[in-house]
Protein backbone atom coordinates (compact mmCIF):
# COMPACT_ATOMS: atom_id res chain seq x y z
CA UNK A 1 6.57 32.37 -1.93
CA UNK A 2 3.23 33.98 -0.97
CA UNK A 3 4.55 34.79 2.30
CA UNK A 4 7.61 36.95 0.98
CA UNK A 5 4.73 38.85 -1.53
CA UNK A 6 2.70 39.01 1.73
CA UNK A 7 5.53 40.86 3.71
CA UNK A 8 6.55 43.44 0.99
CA UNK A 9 3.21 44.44 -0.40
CA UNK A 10 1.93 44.97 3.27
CA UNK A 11 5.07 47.19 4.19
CA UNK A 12 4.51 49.05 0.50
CA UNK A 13 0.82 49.90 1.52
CA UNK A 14 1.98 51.50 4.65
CA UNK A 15 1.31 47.95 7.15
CA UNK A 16 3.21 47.34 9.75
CA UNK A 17 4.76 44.56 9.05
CA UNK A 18 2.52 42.22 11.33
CA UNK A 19 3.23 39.34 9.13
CA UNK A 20 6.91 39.85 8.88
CA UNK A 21 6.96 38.68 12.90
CA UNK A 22 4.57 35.85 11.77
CA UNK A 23 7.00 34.61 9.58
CA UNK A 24 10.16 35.54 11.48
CA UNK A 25 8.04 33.42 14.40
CA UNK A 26 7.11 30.10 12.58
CA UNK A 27 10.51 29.90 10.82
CA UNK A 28 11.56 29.88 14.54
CA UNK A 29 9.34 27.18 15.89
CA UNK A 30 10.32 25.12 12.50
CA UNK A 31 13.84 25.33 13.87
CA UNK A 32 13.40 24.18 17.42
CA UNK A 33 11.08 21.21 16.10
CA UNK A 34 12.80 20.20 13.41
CA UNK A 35 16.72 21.22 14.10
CA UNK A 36 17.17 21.79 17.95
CA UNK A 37 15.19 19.44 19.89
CA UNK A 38 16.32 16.19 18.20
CA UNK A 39 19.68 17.37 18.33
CA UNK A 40 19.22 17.54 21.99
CA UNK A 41 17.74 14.15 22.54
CA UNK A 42 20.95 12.82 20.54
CA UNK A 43 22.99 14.32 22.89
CA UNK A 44 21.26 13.37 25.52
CA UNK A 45 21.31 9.73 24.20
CA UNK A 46 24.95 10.07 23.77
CA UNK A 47 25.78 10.76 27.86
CA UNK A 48 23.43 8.43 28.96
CA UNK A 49 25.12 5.60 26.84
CA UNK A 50 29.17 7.08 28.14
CA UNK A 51 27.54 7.19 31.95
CA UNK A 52 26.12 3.28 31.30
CA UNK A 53 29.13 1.82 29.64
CA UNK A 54 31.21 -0.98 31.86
CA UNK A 55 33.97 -3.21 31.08
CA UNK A 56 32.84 -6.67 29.06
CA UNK A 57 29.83 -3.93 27.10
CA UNK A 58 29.90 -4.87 23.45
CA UNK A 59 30.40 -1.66 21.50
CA UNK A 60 30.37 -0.45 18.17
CA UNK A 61 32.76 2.61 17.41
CA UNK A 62 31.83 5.37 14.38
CA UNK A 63 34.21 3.96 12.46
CA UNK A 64 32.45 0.91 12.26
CA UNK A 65 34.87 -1.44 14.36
CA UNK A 66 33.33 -4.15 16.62
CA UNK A 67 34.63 -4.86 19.99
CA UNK A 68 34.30 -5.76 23.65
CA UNK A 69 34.84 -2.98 26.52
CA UNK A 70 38.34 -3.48 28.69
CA UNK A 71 39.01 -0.45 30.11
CA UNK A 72 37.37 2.99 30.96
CA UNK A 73 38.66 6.21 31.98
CA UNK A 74 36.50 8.70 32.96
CA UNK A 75 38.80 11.07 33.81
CA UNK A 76 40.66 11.09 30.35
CA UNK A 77 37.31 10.40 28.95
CA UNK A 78 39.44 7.42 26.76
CA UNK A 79 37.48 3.75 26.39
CA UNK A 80 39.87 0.66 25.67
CA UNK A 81 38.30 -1.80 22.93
CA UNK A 82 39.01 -5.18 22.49
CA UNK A 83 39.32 -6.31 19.25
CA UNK A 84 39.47 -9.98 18.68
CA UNK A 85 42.63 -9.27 20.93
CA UNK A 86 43.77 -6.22 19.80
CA UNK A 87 43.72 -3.42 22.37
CA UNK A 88 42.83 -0.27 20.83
CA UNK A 89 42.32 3.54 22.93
CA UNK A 90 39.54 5.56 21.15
CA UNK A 91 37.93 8.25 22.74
CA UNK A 92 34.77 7.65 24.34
CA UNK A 93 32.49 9.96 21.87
CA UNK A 94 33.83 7.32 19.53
CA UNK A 95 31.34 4.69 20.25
CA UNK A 96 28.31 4.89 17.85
CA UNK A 97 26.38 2.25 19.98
CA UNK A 98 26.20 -0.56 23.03
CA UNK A 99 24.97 -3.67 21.45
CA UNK A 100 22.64 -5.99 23.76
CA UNK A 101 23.11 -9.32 23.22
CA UNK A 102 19.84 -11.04 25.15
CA UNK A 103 20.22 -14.03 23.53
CA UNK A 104 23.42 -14.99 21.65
CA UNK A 105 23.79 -17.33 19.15
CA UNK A 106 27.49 -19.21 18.76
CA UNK A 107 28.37 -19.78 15.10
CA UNK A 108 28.03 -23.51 15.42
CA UNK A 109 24.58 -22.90 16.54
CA UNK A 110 24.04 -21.09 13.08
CA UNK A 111 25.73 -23.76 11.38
CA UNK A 112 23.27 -26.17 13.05
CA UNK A 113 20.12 -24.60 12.26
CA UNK A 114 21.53 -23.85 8.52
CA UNK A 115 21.87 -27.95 8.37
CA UNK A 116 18.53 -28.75 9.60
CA UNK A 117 16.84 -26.28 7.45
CA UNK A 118 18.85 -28.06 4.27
CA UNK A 119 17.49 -31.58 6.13
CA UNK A 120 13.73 -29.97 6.08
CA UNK A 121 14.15 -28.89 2.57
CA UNK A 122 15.30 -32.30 1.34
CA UNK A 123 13.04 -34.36 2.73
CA UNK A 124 9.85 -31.82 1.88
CA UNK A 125 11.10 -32.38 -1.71
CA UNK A 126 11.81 -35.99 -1.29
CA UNK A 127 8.33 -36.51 -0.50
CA UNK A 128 6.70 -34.54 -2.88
CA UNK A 129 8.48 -35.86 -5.58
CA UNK A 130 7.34 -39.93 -3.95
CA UNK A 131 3.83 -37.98 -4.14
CA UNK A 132 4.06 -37.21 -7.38
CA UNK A 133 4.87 -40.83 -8.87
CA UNK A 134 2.16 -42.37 -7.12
C-alpha cells in the first residue's frame, strides 16, 4: 500500500515518477521468479519425460490411471497404455509421470513380511507376558 501512496504523492509534487518504474520493475522480476521460470522447468520436465518414454515404462496418466507402455507414436504424438490388459490410446501430454520401479516388491512378498511382522509381534508379547508371571 505504501508503494501506491509513494507513486501518486511523488507525481502530485511534480516527481517524475522514478518510483512508478521501480514498481512497474520489481512486479516484473516477481513474475519471472515466481510465475515464468517454474513454468518453464515444468515444461521442460514434461519433453524430457515424452523424449525418454519406451515401451514396457510404467506410467501414470493425469487422470490417475496406472499402466504399462505398449506402443508409441511419435508422429501422432499418441502413447498406448496397458491396463491390466486393456489397451487404451491417450495422448502423450496425458502422462502425469514415469514410475521407477528399482526394486519391486510382488504382493506375496508383502503378504510375507505382513506375516512375519504378526509372528514378531506375538512372540514379543508372548514373552513379556512369561516375564511378567515370573
Amino acid at each position: 500500500m505504501n508503494l501506491f501512496y509513494l507513486a501518486n504523492t511523488s507525481k502530485a509534487n511534480g516527481g517524475n515518477g522514478w518510483s512508478m518504474w521501480l514498481m512497474i520493475i520489481v512486479l516484473l522480476v516477481f513474475m519471472y521468479f515466481f510465475v515464468m521460470r517454474p513454468q518453464k522447468k515444468m515444461q521442460q520436465k514434461q519433453q524430457q519425460r515424452e523424449a525418454g518414454l519406451k515401451k514396457g515404462d510404467r506410467v501414470m496418466m493425469s487422470s490417475g490411471l496406472y499402466g504399462k507402455v505398449d506402443k508409441v507414436n511419435r508422429e501422432d504424438q499418441t502413447v498406448v497404455i496397458d491396463a491390466d490388459g486393456l489397451f487404451l490410446t491417450y495422448n502423450i501430454r496425458a502422462i502425469a509421470k514415469v514410475i521407477k520401479d528399482e526394486n519391486p516388491v510382488t504382493k506375496t512378498e508383502l503378504k510375507e513380511n505382513e506375516t512375519k511382522e504378526e509372528n514378531n509381534t506375538e512372540e514379543s508379547s508372548s514373552s513379556d507376558s512369561d516375564k511378567k508371571d515370573e
